[in-house]
Protein backbone atom coordinates (compact mmCIF):
# COMPACT_ATOMS: atom_id res chain seq x y z
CA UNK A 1 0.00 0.00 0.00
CA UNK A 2 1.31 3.27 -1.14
CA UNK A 3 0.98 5.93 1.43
CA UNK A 4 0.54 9.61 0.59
CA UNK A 5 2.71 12.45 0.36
CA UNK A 6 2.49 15.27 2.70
CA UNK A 7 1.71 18.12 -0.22
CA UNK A 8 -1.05 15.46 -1.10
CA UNK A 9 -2.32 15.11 2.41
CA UNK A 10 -2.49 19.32 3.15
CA UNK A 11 -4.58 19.18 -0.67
CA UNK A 12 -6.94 16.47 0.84
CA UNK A 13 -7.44 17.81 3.93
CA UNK A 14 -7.90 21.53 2.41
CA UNK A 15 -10.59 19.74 -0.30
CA UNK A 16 -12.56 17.36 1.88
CA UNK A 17 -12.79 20.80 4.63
CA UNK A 18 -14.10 22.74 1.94
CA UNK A 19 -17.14 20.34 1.18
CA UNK A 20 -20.65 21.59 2.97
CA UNK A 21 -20.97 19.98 6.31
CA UNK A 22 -24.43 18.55 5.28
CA UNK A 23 -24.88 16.88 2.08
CA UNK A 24 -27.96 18.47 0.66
CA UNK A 25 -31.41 16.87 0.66
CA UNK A 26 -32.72 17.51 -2.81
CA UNK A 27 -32.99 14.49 -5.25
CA UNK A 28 -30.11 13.77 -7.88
CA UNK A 29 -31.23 14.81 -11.09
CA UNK A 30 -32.61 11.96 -13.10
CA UNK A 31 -31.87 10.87 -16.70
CA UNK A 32 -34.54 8.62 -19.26
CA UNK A 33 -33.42 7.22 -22.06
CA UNK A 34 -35.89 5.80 -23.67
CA UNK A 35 -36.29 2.67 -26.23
CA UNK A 36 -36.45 1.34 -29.47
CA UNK A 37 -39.45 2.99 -31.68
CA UNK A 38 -40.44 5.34 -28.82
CA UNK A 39 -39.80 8.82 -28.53
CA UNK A 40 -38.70 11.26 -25.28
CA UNK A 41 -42.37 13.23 -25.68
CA UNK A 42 -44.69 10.12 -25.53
CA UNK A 43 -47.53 10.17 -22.70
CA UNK A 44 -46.42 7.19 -21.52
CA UNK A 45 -42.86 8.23 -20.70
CA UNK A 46 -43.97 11.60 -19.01
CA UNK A 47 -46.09 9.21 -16.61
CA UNK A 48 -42.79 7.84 -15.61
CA UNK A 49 -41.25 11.03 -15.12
CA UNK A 50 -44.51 11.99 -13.04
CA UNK A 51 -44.19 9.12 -10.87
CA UNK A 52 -40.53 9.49 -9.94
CA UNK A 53 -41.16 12.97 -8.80
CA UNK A 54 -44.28 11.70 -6.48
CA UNK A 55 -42.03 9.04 -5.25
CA UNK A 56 -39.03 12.04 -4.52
CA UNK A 57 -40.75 15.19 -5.10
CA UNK A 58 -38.30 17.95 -6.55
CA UNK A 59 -36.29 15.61 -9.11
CA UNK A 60 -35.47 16.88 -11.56
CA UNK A 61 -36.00 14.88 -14.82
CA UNK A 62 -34.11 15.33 -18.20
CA UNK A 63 -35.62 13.17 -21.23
CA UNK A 64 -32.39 12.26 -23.11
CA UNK A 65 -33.83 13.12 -27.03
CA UNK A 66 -31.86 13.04 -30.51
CA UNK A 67 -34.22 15.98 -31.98
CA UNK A 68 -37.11 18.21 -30.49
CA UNK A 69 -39.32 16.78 -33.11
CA UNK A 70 -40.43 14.09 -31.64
CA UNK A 71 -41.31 12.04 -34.51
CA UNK A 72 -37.73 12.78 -35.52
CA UNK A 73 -36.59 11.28 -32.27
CA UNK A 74 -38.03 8.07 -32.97
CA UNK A 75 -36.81 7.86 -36.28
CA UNK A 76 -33.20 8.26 -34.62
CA UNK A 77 -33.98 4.98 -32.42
CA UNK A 78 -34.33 3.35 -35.43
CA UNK A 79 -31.68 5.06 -37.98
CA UNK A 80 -28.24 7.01 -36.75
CA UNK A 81 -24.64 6.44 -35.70
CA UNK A 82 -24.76 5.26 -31.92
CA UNK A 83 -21.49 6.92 -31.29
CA UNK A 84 -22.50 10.30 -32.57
CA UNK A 85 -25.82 10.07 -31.11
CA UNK A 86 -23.98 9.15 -27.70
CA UNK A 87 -21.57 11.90 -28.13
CA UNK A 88 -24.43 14.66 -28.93
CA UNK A 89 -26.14 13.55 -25.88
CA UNK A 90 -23.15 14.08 -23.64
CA UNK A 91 -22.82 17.44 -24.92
CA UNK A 92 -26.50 18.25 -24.95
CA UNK A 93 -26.69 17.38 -21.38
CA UNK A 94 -23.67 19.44 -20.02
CA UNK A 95 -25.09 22.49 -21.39
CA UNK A 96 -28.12 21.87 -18.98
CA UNK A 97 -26.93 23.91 -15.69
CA UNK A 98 -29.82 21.95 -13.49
CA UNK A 99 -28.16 18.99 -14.09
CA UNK A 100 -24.65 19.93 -12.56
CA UNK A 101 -23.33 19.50 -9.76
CA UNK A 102 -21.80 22.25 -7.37
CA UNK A 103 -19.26 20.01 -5.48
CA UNK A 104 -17.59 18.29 -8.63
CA UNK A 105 -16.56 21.88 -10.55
CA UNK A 106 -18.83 21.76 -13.68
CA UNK A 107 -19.05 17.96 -13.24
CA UNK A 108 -22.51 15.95 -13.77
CA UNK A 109 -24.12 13.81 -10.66
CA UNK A 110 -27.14 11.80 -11.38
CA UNK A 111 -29.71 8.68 -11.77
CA UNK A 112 -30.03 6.99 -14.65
CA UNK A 113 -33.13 5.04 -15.78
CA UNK A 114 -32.72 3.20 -19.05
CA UNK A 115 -35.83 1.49 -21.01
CA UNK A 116 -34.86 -1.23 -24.12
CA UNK A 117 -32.44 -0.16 -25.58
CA UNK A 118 -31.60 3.19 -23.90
CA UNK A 119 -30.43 1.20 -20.80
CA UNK A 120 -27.25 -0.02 -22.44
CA UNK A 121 -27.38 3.89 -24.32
CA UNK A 122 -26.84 4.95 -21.30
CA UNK A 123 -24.58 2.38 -19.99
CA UNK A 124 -22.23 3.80 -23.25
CA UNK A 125 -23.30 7.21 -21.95
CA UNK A 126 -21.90 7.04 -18.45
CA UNK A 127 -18.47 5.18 -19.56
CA UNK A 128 -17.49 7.29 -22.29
CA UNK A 129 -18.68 11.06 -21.27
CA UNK A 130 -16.38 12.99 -19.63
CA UNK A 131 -17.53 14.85 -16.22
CA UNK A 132 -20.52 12.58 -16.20
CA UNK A 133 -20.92 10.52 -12.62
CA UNK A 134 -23.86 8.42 -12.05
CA UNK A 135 -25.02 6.87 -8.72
CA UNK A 136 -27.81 4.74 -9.53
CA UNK A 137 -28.66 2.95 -13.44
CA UNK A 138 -31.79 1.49 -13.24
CA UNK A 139 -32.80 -0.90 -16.42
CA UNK A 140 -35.49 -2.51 -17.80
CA UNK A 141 -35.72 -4.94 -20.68
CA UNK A 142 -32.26 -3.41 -21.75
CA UNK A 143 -29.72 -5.71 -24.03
CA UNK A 144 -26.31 -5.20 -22.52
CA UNK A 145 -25.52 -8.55 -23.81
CA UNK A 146 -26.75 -7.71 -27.26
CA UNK A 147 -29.61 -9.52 -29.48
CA UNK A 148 -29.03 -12.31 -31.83
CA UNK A 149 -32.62 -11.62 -33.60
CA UNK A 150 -34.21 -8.40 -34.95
CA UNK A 151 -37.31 -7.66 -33.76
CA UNK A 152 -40.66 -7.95 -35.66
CA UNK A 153 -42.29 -4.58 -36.72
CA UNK A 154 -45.60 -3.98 -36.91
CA UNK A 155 -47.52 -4.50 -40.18
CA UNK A 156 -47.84 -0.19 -40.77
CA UNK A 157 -44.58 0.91 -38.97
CA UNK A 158 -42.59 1.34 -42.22
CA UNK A 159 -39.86 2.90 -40.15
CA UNK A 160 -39.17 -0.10 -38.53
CA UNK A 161 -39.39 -2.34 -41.62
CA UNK A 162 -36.81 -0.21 -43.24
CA UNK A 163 -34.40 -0.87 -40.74
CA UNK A 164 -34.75 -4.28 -40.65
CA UNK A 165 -34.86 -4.61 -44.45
CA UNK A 166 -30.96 -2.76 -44.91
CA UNK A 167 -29.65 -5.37 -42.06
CA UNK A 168 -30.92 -8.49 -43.53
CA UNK A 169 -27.21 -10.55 -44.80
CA UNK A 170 -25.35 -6.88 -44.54
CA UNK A 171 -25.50 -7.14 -40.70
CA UNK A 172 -21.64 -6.61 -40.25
CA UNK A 173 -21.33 -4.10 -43.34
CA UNK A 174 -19.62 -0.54 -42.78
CA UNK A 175 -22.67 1.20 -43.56
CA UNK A 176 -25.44 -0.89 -41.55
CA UNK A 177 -23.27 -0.66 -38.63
CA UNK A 178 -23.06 3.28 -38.92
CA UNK A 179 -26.44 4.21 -40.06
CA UNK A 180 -28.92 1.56 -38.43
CA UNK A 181 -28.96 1.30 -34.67
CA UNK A 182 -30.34 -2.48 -33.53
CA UNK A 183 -27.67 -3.48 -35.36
CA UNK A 184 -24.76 -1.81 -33.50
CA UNK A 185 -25.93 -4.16 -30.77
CA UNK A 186 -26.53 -7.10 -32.62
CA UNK A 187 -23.98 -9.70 -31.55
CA UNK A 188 -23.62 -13.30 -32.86
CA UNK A 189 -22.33 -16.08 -31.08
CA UNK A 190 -19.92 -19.08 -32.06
CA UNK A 191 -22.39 -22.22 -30.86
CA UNK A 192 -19.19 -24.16 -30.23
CA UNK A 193 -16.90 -22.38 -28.10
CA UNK A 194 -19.93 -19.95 -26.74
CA UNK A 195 -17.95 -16.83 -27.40
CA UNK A 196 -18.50 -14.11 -29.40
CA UNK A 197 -18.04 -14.37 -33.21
CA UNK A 198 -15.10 -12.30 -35.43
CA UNK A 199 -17.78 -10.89 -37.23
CA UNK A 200 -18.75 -9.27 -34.07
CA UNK A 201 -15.57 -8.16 -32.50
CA UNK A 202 -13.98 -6.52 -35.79
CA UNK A 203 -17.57 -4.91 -37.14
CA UNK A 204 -19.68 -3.76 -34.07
CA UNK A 205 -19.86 -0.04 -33.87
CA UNK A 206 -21.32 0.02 -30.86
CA UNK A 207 -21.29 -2.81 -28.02
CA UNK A 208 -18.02 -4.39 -28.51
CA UNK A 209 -16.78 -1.81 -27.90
CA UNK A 210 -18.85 -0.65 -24.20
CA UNK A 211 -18.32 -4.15 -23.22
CA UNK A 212 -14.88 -4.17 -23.17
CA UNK A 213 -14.88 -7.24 -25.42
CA UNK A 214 -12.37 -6.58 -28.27
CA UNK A 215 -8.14 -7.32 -26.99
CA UNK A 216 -7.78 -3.84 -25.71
CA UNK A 217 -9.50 -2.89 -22.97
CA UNK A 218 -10.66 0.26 -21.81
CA UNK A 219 -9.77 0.78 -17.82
CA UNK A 220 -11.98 3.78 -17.91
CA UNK A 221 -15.30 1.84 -18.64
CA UNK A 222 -13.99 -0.24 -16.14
CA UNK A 223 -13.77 2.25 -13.64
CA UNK A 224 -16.86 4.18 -14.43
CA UNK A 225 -18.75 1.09 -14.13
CA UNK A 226 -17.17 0.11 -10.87
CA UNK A 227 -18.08 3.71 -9.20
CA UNK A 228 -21.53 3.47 -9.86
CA UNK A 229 -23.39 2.66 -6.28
CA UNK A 230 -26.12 0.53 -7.97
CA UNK A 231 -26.28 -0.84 -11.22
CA UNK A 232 -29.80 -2.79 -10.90
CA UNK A 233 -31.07 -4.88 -14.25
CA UNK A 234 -34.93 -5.86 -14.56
CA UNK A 235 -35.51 -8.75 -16.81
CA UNK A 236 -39.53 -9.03 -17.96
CA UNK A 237 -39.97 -12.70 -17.35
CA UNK A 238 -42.21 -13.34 -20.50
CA UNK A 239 -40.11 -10.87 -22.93
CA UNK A 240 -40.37 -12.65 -26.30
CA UNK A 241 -39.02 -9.41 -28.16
CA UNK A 242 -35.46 -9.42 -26.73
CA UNK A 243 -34.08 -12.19 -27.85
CA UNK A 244 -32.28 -13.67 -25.78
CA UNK A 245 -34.14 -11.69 -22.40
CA UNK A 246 -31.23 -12.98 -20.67
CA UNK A 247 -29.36 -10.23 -22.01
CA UNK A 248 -30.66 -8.12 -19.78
CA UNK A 249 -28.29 -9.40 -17.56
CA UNK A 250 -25.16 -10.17 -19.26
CA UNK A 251 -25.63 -13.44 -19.67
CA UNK A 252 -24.56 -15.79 -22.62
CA UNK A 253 -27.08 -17.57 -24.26
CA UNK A 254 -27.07 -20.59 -26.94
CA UNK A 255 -30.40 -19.79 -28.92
CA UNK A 256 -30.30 -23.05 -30.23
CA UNK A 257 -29.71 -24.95 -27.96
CA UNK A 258 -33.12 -26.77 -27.34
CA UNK A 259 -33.14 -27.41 -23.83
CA UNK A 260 -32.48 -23.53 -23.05
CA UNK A 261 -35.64 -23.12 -20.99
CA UNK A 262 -34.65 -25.86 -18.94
CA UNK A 263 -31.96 -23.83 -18.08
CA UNK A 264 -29.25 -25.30 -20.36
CA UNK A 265 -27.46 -22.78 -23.11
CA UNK A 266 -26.91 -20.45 -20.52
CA UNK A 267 -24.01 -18.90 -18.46
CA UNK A 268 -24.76 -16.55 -15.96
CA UNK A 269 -22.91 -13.03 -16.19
CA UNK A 270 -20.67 -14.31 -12.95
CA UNK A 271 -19.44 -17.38 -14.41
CA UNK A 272 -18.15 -15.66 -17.96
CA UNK A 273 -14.51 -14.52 -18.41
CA UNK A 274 -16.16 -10.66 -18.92
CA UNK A 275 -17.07 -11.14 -14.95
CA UNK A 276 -13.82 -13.23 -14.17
CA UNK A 277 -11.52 -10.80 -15.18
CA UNK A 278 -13.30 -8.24 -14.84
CA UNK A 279 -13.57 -6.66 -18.11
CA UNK A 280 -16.22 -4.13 -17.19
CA UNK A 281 -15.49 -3.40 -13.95
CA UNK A 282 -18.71 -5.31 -12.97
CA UNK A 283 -16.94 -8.42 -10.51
CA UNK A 284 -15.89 -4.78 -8.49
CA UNK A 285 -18.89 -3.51 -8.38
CA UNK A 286 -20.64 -6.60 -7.16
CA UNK A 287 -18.17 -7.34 -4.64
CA UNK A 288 -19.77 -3.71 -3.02
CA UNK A 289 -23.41 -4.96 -3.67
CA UNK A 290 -23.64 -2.46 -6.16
CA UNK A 291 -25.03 -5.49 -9.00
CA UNK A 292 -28.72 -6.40 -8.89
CA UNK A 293 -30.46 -8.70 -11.10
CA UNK A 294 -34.50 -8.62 -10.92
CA UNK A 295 -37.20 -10.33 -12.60
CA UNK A 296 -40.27 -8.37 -13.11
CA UNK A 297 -43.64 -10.29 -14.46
CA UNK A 298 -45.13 -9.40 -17.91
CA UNK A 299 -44.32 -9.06 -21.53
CA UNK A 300 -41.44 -6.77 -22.92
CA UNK A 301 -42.21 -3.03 -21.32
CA UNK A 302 -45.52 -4.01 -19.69
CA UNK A 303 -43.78 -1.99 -16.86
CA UNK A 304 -46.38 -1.74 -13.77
CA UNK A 305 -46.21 1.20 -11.43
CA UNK A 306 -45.52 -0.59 -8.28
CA UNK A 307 -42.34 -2.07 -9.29
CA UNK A 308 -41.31 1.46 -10.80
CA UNK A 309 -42.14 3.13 -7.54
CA UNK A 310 -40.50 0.58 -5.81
CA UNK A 311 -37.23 1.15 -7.73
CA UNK A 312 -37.30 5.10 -7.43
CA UNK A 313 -37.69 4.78 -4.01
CA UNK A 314 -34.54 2.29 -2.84
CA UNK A 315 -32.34 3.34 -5.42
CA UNK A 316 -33.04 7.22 -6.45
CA UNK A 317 -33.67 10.13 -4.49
CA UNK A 318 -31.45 12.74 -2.44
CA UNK A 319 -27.81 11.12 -1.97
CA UNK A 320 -27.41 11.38 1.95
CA UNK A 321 -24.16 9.61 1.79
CA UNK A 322 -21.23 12.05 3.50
CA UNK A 323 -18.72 11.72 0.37
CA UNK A 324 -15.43 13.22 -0.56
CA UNK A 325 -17.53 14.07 -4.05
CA UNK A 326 -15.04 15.26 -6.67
CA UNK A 327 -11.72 15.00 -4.78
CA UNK A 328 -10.78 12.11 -7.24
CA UNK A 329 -11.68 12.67 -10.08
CA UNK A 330 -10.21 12.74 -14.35
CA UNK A 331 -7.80 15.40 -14.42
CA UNK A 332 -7.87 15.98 -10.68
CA UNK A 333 -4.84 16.52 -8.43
CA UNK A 334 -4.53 13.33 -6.98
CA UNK A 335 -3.87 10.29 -9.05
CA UNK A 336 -5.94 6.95 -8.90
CA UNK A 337 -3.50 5.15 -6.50
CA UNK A 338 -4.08 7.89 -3.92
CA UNK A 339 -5.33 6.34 -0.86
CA UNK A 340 -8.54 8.95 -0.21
CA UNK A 341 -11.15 9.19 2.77
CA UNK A 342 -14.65 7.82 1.38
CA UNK A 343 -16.65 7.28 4.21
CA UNK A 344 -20.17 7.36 3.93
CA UNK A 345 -23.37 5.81 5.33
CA UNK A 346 -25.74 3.91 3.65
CA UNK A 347 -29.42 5.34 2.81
CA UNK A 348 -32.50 2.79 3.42
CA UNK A 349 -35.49 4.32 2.76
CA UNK A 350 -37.33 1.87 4.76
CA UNK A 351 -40.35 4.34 5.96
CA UNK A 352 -41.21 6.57 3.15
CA UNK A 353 -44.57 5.78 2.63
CA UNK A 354 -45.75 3.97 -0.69
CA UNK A 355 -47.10 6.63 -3.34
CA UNK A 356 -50.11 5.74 -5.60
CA UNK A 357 -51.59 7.64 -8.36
């Protein structure tokens, strides 16, 4: 163990004195990202938003959106580059001044609720933006293992059926992988060795990469991941449109193997080398009790408000945990061997009463 230097002890002790003596009661700002074929202005996601501010009134909710239009922000869940899009949204949010926060210098400090597809968005979101820290990522019905099937579009959403058509055989071409976005999480599997396919690993734009799967890894992912406080993952236990659900949880899963549902075909995220050596940072951040897996009942999305209210109440809210916030940080004056004081105590918001609406 590497002890610190006395000019870094006087800059810790002159940083953690300057933090307020009470860590302030209003609720971290919250972030939605919403999925596939929806868009950031629908009814049903401003319910959501309604809710979470019953559950912890004064949150403060910012819909993540790819255009104002909302029709046009649909069309981008469907059609777009997922690192540009990911890249305008990290820019569009730091130019919001009620999401910053005061003790991490122009930093970002917030909860993160993901639906479909926006939960591994945001997953991207938190590892590769800059200034961005996030406590608690809730998601639902999310794919942070990928898909290995394209979902079926209804019979009038020509939107939908346009996407689909350009990835049919030109999955892992340059221009499907830049320009339609199910695909840049599409991943294929060898159904020998149960790992991920060269096709995959040289031609994903997108989750190859936020996995940490390709030979170099990125310790930053790792670390952002690790940092988060909860990272919880609801898996709808009769989803037939993510396919495989298990993805919801990082597991791998043998689609043809024709005993899955008896349990066989799949490895659990904890027993795959991604967990084992800790690719992600994810074996860290369970070893904190920071990594939940839940099952909620239903169909893909057929989200019900008890289990939502249930969620914003445990894992969102006011952070009442006495941090060093911002004393290590990218960039900061203490590097990431520094041994730093992060004591806190942990919130259990055992008798808030249950809200209904």
């Amino acid at each position: 163990m590497r002890l610190l230097e006395l000019p870094a002890i006087l800059s810790l002790l002159a940083l953690v004195t300057a933090l307020p003596a009470n860590v302030p009661s209003k609720p971290l700002p919250l972030l939605i990202w919403h999925g596939l074929g929806d868009k950031y202005d629908a009814e049903g996601l401003k319910t959501v938003g309604i809710l979470a501010k019953k559950v912890h009134p004064g949150t403060y909710i910012y819909y993540i959106h790819l255009d104002e239009d909302g029709n046009s922000d649909r069309t981008a869940t469907f059609f777009g580059n997922l690192t540009e899009q990911v890249e305008q949204v990290c820019v569009d949010i730091k130019q919001d001044p009620r999401l910053l926060a005061p003790q991490m210098q122009d930093g970002l400090r917030v909860d993160a609720l993901g639906f479909s597809q926006g939960g591994q968005f945001l997953r991207g979101l938190l590892e590769r933006c800059d200034g961005l820290s996030v406590r608690s990522l809730i998601t639902f019905g999310s794919q942070h293992n990928g898909i290995n099937e394209f979902q079926t579009c209804g019979n009038f959403d020509l939107v939908c059926k346009g996407a689909t058509a350009l990835v049919k055989g030109n999955a892992w071409t340059d221009y499907v992988q830049s320009h339609v976005v199910p695909a840049q999480y599409y991943r294929t599997l060898n159904t020998t060795t149960l790992h991920a396919t060269d096709d995959y690993l040289n031609h994903s734009n997108f989750l190859a990469d936020i996995n940490n799967e390709r030979e170099h890894k990125n310790k930053r992912y790792a670390a952002k991941m690790a940092d988060l406080e909860n990272f919880v993952m609801y898996v709808f236990d009769e989803d037939k449109t993510v396919i495989p659900k298990e993805s919801g949880w990082f597991a791998e899963v043998n689609t043809t193997d024709p005993d899955r549902k008896e349990g066989h075909g799949i490895i659990p995220l904890r027993e795959r080398r991604i967990y084992k050596e800790d690719w992600l940072g994810l074996r860290k951040l369970d070893e904190k009790g920071g990594l939940v897996f839940k099952t909620t009942p239903g169909a893909h999305m057929s989200l019900k408000q008890n289990v939502l209210a249930d969620a914003f109440r445990e894992y969102f809210g006011a952070e009442t945990a006495q941090r060093a916030n911002g004393i290590v940080r990218q960039g900061g004056a203490l590097d990431d061997e520094a041994i730093v004081w992060d004591q806190y105590q942990e919130w259990r918001a055992l008798d808030e009463p249950k809200v209904f609406l």
